[in-house]
C-alpha atoms as a PDB file:
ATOM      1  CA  UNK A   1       0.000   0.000   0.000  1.00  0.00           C
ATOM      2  CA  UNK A   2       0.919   3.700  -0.099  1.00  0.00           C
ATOM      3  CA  UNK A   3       2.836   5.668   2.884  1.00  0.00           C
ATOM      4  CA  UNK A   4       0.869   4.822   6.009  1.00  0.00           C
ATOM      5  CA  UNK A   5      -1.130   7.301   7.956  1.00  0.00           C
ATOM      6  CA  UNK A   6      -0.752   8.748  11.277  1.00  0.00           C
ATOM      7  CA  UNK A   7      -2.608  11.091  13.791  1.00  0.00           C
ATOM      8  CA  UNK A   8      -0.825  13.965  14.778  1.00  0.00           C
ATOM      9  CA  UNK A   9      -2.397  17.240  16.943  1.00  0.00           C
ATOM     10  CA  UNK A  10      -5.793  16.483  15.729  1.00  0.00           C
ATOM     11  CA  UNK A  11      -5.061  15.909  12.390  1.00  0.00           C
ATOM     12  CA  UNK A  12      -4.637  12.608   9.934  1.00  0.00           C
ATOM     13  CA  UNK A  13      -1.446  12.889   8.034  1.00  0.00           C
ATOM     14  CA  UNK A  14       0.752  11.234   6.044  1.00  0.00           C
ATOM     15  CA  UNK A  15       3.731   9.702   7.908  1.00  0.00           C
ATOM     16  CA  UNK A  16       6.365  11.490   5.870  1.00  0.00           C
ATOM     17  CA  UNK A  17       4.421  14.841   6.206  1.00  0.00           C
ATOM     18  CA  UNK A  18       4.107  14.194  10.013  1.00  0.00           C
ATOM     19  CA  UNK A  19       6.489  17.360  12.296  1.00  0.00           C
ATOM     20  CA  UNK A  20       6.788  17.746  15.698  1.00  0.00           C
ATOM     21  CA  UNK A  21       8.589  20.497  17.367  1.00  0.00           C
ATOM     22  CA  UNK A  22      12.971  20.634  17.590  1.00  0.00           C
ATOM     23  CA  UNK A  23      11.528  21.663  20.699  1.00  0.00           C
ATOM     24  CA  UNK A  24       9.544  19.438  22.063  1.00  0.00           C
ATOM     25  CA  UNK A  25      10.095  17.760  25.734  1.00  0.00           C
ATOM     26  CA  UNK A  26       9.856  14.512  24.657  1.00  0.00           C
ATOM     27  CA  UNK A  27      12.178  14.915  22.034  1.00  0.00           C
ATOM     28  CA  UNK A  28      14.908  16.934  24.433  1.00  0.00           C
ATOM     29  CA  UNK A  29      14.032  15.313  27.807  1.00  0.00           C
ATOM     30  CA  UNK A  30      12.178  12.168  27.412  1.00  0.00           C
ATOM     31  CA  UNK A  31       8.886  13.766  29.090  1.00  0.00           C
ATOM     32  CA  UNK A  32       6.472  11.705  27.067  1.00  0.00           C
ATOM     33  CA  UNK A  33       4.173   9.120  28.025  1.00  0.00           C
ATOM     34  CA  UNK A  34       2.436   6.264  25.532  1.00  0.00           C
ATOM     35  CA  UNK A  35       0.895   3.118  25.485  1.00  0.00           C
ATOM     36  CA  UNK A  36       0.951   0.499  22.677  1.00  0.00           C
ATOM     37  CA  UNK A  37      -1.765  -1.987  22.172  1.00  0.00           C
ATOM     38  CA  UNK A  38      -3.291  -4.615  19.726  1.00  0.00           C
ATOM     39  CA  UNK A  39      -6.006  -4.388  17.232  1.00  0.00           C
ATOM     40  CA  UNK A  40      -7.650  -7.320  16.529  1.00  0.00           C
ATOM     41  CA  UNK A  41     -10.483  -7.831  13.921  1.00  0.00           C
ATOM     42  CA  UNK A  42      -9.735  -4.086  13.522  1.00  0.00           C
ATOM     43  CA  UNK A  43     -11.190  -3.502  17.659  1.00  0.00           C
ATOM     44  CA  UNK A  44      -8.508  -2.208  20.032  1.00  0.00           C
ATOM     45  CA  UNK A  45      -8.648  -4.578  23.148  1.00  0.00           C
ATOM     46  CA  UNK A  46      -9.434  -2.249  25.880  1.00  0.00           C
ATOM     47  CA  UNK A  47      -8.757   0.947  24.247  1.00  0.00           C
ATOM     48  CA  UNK A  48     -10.777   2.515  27.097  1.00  0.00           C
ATOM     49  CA  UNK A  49      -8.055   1.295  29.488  1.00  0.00           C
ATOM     50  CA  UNK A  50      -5.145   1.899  27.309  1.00  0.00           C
ATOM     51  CA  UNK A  51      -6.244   5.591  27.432  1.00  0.00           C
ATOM     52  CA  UNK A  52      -7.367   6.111  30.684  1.00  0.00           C
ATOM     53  CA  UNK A  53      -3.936   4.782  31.907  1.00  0.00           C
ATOM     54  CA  UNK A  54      -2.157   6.963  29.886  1.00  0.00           C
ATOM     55  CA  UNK A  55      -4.265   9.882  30.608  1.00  0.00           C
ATOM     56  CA  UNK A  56      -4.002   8.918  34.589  1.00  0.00           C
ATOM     57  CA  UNK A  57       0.012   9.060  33.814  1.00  0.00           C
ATOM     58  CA  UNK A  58      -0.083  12.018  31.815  1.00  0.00           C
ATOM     59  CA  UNK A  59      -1.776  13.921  34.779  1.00  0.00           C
ATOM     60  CA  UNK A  60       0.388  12.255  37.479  1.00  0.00           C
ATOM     61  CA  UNK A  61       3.614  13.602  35.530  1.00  0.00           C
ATOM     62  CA  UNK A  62       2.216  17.160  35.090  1.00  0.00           C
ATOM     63  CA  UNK A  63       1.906  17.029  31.560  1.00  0.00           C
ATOM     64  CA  UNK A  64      -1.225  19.811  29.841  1.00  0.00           C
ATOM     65  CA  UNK A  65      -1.998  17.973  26.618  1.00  0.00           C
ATOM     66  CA  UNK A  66      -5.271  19.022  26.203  1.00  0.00           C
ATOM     67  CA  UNK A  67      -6.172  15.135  24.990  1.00  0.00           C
ATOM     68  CA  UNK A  68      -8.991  13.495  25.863  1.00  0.00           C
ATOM     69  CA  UNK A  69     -10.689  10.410  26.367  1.00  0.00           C
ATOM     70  CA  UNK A  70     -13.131  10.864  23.375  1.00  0.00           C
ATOM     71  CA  UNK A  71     -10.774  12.696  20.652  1.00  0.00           C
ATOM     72  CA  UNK A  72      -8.327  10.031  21.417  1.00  0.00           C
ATOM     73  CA  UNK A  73     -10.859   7.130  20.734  1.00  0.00           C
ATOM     74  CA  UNK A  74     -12.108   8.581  17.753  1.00  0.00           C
ATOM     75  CA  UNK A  75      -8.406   9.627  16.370  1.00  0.00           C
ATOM     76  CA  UNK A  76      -7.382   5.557  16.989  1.00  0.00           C
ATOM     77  CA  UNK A  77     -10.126   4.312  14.971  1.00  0.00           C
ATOM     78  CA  UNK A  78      -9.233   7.288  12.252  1.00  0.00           C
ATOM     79  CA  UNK A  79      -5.800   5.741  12.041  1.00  0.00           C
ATOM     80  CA  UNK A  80      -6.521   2.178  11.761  1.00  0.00           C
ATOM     81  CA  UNK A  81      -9.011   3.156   8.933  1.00  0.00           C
ATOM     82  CA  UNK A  82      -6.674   5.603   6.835  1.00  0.00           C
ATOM     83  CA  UNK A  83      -4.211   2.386   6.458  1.00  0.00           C
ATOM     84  CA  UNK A  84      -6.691  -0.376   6.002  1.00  0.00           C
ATOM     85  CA  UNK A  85      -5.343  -2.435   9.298  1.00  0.00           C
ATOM     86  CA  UNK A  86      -7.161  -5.404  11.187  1.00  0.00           C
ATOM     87  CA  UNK A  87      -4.482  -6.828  12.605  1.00  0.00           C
ATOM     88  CA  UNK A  88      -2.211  -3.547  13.880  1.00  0.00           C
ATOM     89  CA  UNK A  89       0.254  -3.147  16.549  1.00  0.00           C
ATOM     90  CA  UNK A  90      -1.236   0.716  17.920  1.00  0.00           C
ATOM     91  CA  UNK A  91       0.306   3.120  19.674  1.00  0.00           C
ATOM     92  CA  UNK A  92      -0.232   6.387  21.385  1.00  0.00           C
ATOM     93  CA  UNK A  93       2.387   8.716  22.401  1.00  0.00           C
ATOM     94  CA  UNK A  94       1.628  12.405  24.537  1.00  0.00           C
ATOM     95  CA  UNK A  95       4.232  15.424  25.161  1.00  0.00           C
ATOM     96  CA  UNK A  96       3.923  18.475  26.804  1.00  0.00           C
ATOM     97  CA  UNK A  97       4.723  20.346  23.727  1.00  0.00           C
ATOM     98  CA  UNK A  98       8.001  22.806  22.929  1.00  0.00           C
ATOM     99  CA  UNK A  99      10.003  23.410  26.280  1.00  0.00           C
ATOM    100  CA  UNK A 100       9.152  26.821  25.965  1.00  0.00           C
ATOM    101  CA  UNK A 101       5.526  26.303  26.585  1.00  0.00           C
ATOM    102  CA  UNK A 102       5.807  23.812  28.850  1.00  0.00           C
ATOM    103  CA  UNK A 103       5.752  24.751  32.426  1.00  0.00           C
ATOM    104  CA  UNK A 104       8.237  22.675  34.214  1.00  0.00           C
ATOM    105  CA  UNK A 105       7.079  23.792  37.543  1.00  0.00           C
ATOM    106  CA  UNK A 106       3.402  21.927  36.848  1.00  0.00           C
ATOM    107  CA  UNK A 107       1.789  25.749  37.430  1.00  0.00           C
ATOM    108  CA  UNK A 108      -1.368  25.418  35.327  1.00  0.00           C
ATOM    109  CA  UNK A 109      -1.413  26.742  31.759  1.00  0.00           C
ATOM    110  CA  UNK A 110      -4.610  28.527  29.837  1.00  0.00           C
ATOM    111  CA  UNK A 111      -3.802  26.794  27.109  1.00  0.00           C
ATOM    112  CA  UNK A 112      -2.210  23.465  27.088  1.00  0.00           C
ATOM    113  CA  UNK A 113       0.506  23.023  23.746  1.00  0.00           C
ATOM    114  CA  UNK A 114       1.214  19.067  24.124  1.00  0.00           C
ATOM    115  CA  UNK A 115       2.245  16.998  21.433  1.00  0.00           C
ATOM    116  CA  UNK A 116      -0.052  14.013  20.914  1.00  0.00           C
ATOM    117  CA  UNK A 117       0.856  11.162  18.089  1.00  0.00           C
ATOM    118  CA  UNK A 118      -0.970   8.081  17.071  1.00  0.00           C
ATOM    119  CA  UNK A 119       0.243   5.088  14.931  1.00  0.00           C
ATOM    120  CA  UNK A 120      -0.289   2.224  13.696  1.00  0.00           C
ATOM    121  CA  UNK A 121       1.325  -0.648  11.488  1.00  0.00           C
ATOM    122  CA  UNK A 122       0.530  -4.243  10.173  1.00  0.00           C
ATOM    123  CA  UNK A 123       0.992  -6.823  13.196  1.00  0.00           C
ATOM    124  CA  UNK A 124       2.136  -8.970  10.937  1.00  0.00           C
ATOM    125  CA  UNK A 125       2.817 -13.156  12.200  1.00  0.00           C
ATOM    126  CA  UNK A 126       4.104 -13.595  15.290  1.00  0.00           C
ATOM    127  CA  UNK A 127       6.587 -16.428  16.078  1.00  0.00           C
ATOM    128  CA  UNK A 128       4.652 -19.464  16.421  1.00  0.00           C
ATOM    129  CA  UNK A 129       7.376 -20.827  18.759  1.00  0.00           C
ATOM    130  CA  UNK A 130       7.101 -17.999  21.080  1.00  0.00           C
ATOM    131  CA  UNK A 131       3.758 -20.022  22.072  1.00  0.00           C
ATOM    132  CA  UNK A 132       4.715 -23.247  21.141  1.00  0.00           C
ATOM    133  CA  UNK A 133       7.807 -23.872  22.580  1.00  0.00           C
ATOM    134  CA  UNK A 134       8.055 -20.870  25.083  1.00  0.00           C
ATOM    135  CA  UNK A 135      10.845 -18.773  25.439  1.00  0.00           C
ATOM    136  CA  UNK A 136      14.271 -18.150  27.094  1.00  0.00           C
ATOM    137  CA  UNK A 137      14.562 -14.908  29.510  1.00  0.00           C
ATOM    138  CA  UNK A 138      18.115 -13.230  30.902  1.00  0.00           C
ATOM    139  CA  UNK A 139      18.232 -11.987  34.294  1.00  0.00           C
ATOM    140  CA  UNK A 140      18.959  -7.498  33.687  1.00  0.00           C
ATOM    141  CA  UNK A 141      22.434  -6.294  35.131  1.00  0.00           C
ATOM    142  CA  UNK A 142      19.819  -3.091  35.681  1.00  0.00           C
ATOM    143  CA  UNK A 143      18.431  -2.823  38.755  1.00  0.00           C
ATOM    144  CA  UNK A 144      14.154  -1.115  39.281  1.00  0.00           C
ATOM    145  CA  UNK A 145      14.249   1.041  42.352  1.00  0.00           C
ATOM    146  CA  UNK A 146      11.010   2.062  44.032  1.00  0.00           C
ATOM    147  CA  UNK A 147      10.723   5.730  44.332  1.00  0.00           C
ATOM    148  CA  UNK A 148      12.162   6.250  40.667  1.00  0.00           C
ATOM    149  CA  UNK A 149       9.161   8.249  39.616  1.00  0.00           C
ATOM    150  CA  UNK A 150       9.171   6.703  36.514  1.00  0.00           C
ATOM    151  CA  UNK A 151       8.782   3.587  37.855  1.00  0.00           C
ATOM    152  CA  UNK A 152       5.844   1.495  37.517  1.00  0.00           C
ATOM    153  CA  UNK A 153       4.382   4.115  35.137  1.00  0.00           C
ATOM    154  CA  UNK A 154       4.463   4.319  31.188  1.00  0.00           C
ATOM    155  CA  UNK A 155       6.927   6.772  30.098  1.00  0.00           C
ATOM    156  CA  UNK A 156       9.264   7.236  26.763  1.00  0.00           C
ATOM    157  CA  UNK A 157      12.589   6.866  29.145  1.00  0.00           C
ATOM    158  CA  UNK A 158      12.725   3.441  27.901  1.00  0.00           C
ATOM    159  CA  UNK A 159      16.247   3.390  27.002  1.00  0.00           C
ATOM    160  CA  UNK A 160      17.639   1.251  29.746  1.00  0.00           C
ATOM    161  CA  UNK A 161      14.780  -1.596  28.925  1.00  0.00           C
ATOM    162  CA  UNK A 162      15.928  -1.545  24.928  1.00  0.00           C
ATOM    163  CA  UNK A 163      19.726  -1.706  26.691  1.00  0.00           C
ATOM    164  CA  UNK A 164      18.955  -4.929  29.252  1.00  0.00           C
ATOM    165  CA  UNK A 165      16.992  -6.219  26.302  1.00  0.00           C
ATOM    166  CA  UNK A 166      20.088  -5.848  23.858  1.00  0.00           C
ATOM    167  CA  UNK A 167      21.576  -7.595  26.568  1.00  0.00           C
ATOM    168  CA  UNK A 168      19.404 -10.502  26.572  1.00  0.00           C
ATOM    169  CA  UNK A 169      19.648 -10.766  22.789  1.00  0.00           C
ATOM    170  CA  UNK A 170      23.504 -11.321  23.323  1.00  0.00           C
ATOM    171  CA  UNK A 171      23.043 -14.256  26.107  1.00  0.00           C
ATOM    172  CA  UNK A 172      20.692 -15.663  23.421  1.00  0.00           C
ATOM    173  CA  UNK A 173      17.527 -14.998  25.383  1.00  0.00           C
ATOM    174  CA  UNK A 174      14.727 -12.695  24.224  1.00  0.00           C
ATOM    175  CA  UNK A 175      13.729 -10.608  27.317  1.00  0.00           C
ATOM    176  CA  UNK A 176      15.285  -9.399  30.802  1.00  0.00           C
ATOM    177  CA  UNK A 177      13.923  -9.959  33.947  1.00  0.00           C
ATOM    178  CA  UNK A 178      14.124  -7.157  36.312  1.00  0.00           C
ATOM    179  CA  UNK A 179      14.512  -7.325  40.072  1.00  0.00           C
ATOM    180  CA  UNK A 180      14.391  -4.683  42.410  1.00  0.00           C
ATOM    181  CA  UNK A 181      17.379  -2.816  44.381  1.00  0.00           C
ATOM    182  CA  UNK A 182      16.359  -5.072  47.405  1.00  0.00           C
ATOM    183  CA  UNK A 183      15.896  -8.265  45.277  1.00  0.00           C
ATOM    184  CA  UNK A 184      12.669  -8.379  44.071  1.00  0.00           C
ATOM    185  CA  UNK A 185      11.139  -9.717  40.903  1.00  0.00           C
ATOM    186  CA  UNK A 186       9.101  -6.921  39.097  1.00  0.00           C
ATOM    187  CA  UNK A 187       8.588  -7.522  35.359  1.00  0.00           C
ATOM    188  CA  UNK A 188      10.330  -8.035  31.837  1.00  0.00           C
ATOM    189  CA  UNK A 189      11.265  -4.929  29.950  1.00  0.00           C
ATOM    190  CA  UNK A 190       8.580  -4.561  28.124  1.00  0.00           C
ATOM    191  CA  UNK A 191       6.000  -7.252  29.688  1.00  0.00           C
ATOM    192  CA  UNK A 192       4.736  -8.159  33.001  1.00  0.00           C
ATOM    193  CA  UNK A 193       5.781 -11.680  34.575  1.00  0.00           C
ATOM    194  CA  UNK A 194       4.225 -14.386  36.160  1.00  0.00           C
ATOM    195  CA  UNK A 195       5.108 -17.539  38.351  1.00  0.00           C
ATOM    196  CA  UNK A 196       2.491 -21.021  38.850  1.00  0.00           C
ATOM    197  CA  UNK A 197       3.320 -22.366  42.018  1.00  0.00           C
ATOM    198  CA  UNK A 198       1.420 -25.836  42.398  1.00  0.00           C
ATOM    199  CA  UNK A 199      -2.336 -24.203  41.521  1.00  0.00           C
ATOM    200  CA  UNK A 200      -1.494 -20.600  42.220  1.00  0.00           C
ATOM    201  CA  UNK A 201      -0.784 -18.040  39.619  1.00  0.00           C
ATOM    202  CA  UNK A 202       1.486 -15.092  41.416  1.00  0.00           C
ATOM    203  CA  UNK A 203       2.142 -11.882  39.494  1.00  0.00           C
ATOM    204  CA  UNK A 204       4.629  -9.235  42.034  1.00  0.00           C
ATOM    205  CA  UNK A 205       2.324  -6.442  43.241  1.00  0.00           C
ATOM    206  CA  UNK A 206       1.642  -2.912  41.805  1.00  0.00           C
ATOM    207  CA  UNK A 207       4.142  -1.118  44.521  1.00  0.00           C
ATOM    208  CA  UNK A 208       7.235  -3.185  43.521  1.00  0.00           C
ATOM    209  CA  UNK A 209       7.204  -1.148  41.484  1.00  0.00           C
ATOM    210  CA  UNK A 210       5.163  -2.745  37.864  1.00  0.00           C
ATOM    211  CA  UNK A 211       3.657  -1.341  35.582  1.00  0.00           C
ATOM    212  CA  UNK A 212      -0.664  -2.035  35.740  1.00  0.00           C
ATOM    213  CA  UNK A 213      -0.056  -3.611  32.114  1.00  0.00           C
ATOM    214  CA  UNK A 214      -4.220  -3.996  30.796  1.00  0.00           C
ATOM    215  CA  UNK A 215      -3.163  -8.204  29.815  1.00  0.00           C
ATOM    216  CA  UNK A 216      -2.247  -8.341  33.543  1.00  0.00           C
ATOM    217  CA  UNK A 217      -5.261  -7.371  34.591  1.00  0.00           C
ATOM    218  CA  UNK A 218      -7.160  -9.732  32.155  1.00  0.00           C
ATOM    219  CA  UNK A 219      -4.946 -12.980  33.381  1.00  0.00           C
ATOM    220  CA  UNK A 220      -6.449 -11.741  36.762  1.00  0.00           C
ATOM    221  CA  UNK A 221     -10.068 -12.029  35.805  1.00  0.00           C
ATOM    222  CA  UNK A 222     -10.028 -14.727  34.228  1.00  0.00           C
ATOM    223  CA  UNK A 223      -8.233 -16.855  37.141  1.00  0.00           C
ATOM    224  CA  UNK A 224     -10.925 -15.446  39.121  1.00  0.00           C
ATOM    225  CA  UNK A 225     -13.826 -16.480  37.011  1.00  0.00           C
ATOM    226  CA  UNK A 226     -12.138 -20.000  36.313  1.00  0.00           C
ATOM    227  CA  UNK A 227     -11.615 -20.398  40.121  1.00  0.00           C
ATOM    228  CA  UNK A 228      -7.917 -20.140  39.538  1.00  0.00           C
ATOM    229  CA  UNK A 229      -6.112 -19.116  42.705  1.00  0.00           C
ATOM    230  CA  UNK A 230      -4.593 -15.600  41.977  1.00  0.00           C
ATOM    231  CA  UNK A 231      -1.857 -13.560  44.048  1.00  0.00           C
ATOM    232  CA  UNK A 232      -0.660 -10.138  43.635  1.00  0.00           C
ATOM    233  CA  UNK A 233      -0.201  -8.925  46.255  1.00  0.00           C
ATOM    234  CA  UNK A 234       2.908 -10.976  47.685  1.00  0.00           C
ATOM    235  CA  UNK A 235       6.030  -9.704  46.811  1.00  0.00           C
ATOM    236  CA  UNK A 236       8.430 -12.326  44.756  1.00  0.00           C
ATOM    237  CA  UNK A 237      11.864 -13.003  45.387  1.00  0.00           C
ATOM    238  CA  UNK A 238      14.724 -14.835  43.000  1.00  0.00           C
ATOM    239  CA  UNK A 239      13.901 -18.151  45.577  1.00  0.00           C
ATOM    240  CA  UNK A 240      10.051 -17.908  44.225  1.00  0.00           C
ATOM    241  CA  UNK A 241      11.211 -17.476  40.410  1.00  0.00           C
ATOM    242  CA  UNK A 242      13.490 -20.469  40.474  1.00  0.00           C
ATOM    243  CA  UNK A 243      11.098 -22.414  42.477  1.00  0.00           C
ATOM    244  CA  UNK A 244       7.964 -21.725  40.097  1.00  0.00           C
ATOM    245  CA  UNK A 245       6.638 -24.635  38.126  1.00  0.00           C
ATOM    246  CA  UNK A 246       5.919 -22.584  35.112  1.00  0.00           C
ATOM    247  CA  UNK A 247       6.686 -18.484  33.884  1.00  0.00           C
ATOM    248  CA  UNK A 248       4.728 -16.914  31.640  1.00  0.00           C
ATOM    249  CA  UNK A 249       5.038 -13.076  30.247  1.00  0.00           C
ATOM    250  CA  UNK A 250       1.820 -11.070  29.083  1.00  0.00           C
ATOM    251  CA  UNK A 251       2.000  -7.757  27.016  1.00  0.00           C
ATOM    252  CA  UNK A 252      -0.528  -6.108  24.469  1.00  0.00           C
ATOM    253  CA  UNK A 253       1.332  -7.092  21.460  1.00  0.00           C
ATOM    254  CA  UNK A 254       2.503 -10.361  21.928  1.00  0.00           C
ATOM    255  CA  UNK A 255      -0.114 -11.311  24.068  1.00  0.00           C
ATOM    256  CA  UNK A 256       0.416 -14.384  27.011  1.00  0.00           C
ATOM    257  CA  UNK A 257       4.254 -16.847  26.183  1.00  0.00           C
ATOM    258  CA  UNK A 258       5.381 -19.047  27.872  1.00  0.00           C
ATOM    259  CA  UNK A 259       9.272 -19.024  29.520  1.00  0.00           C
ATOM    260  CA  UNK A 260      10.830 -22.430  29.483  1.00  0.00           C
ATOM    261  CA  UNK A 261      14.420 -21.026  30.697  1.00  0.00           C
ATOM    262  CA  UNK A 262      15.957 -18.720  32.591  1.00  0.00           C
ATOM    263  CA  UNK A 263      19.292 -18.333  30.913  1.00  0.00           C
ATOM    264  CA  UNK A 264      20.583 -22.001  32.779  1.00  0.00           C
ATOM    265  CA  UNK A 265      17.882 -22.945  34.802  1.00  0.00           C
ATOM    266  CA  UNK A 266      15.305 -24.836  33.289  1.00  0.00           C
ATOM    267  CA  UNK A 267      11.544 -24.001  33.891  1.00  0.00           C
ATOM    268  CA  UNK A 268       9.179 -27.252  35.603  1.00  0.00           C
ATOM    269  CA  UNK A 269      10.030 -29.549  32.351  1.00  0.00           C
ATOM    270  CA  UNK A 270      11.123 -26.860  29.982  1.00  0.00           C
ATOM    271  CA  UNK A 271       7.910 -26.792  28.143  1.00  0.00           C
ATOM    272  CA  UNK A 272       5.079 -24.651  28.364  1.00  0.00           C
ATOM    273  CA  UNK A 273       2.971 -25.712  31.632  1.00  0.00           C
ATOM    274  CA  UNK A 274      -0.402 -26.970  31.535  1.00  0.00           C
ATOM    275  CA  UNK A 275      -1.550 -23.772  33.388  1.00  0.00           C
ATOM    276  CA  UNK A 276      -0.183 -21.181  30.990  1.00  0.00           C
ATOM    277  CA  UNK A 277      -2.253 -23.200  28.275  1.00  0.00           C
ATOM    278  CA  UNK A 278      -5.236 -23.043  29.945  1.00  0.00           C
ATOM    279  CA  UNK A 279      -5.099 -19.363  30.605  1.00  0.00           C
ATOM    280  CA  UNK A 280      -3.381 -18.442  26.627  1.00  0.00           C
ATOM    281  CA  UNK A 281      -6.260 -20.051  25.554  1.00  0.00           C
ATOM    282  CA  UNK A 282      -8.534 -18.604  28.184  1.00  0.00           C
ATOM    283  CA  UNK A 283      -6.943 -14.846  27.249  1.00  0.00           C
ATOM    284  CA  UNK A 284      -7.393 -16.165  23.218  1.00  0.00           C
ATOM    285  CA  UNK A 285     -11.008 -16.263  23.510  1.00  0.00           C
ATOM    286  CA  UNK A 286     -11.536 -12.897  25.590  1.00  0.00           C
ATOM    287  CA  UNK A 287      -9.399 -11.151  22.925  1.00  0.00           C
ATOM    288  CA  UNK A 288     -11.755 -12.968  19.980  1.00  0.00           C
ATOM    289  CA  UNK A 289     -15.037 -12.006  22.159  1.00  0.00           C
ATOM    290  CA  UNK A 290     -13.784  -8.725  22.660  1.00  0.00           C
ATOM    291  CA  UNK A 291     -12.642  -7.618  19.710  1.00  0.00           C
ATOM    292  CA  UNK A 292     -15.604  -9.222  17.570  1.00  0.00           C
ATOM    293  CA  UNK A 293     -17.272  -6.763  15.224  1.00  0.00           C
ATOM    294  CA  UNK A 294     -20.284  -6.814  12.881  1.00  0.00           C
ATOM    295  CA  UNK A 295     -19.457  -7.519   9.155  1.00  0.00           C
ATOM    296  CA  UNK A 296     -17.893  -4.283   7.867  1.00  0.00           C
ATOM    297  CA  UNK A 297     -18.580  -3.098  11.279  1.00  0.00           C
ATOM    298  CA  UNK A 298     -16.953   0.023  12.998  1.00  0.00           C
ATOM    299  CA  UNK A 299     -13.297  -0.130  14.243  1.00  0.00           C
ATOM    300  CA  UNK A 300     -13.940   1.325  17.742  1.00  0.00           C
END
């Protein structure tokens, strides 16, 4: 197809006609916040949590974009539209604008400059052996530290995660684990984690600090519904990870995979655990129900 489409400042344009500021803060100091997610029969899963996370964030880090719940929405579906996608990896990005309007000291502006960016491209296949036959994670050199105001939120600093993750890639694994500065497990670099320990699934708690990724709170409901016994609010430590029976990682994109190794240490059997099936397959038909649409039916 022709150049793809984005949403930029209220406006559908081509990508190659798309500018932002030489100013802006996200550009100069990384204040940006975003969130990606998955289109699936051309339906966002959970759009109206994607956003009101990253709204939620944009407020907690002082940032006056002037977006809202409803022009975002409607600018998502625009996007997904303009380049003909069903099956789209989505993302929304929001800056405060140009330094020079944005007020560093959070004082309230009359008229709020920020930079807000949507876009979308073709999801593509993902590796069937990333569900099949699970994958291998590294343990990060990087340490999370709680009161990192960053932490456990959704910003564009995501430099050290591409950097443990590069890391990974050269141990032959393909994510990091992070712990925490006193030892505790918190989440991939860009996924949440979780342990089976005989019939409990354990995920670490919000305050480790992790980020409230929308899968992870879908692998929570539906242990709940199934009767599934379902922890998080018990901090993890390296003992609990190599003691777990089964590891599984959930993000937007890529969904619920299973980890079979943890660089050495081999998993339960060092397949993907009976568990983990049940609740891929589980999380499967949630994403199918959810994102089910009329014939030629809207996108959002």
């Amino acid at each position: 197809m022709s150049e793809r489409f984005v949403h930029l400042n209220g406006r559908l344009v081509r990508a190659g006609e798309a500018r932002i500021s030489a100013g802006d803060a996200g550009l100069l100091h990384g204040a940006s916040t975003f969130t990606t997610m998955r289109a699936h029969n051309g339906v966002v899963f959970r759009l109206d949590r994607h956003i009101r996370r990253l709204l939620d964030t944009a407020d907690f880090l002082g940032f006056q974009t002037g977006a809202d719940p409803a022009t975002l929405t409607a600018a998502t579906g625009a996007v997904l539209e303009a380049n003909a996608l069903r099956e789209a990896r989505v993302r929304v990005t929001l800056t405060p604008g140009p330094v020079g309007s944005w007020r560093e000291d959070n004082a309230p502006s009359s008229k709020p400059t920020g930079t807000a960016l949507i876009t979308a491209e073709d999801l593509g296949t993902l590796p069937h052996w990333w569900y099949e036959e699970g994958l291998t994670v590294a343990v990060a050199s990087f340490k999370q530290r709680r009161g990192d105001p960053t932490a456990g939120v959704k910003t564009g600093c995501y430099l050290p995660r591409i950097l443990a993750r590069q890391e990974a890639g050269a141990k032959g694994a393909a994510e990091a684990l992070w712990f925490t500065t006193d030892n505790r497990l918190a989440e991939a670099c860009f996924c949440n984690v979780f342990l089976v320990a005989g019939e409990t699934v354990r995920t670490p708690p919000r305050d480790t600090p992790v980020l409230p990724g929308v899968v992870r709170e879908a692998v929570g409901e539906i242990c709940r519904h199934r009767g599934i016994e379902y922890d998080d609010n018990t901090s993890l430590t390296v003992e609990d990870m190599l003691a777990a029976e089964e590891m599984f990682l959930t993000s937007s994109v890529s969904g619920l995979r299973p980890v079979v190794r943890v660089e050495q240490h081999v998993v339960g059997d060092g397949k993907p655990g009976q568990m983990t099936r049940i609740i891929a397959s589980a999380y499967g038909a949630l994403l199918d129900g959810e994102c089910a649409t009329p014939e030629g039916g809207a996108t959002t």
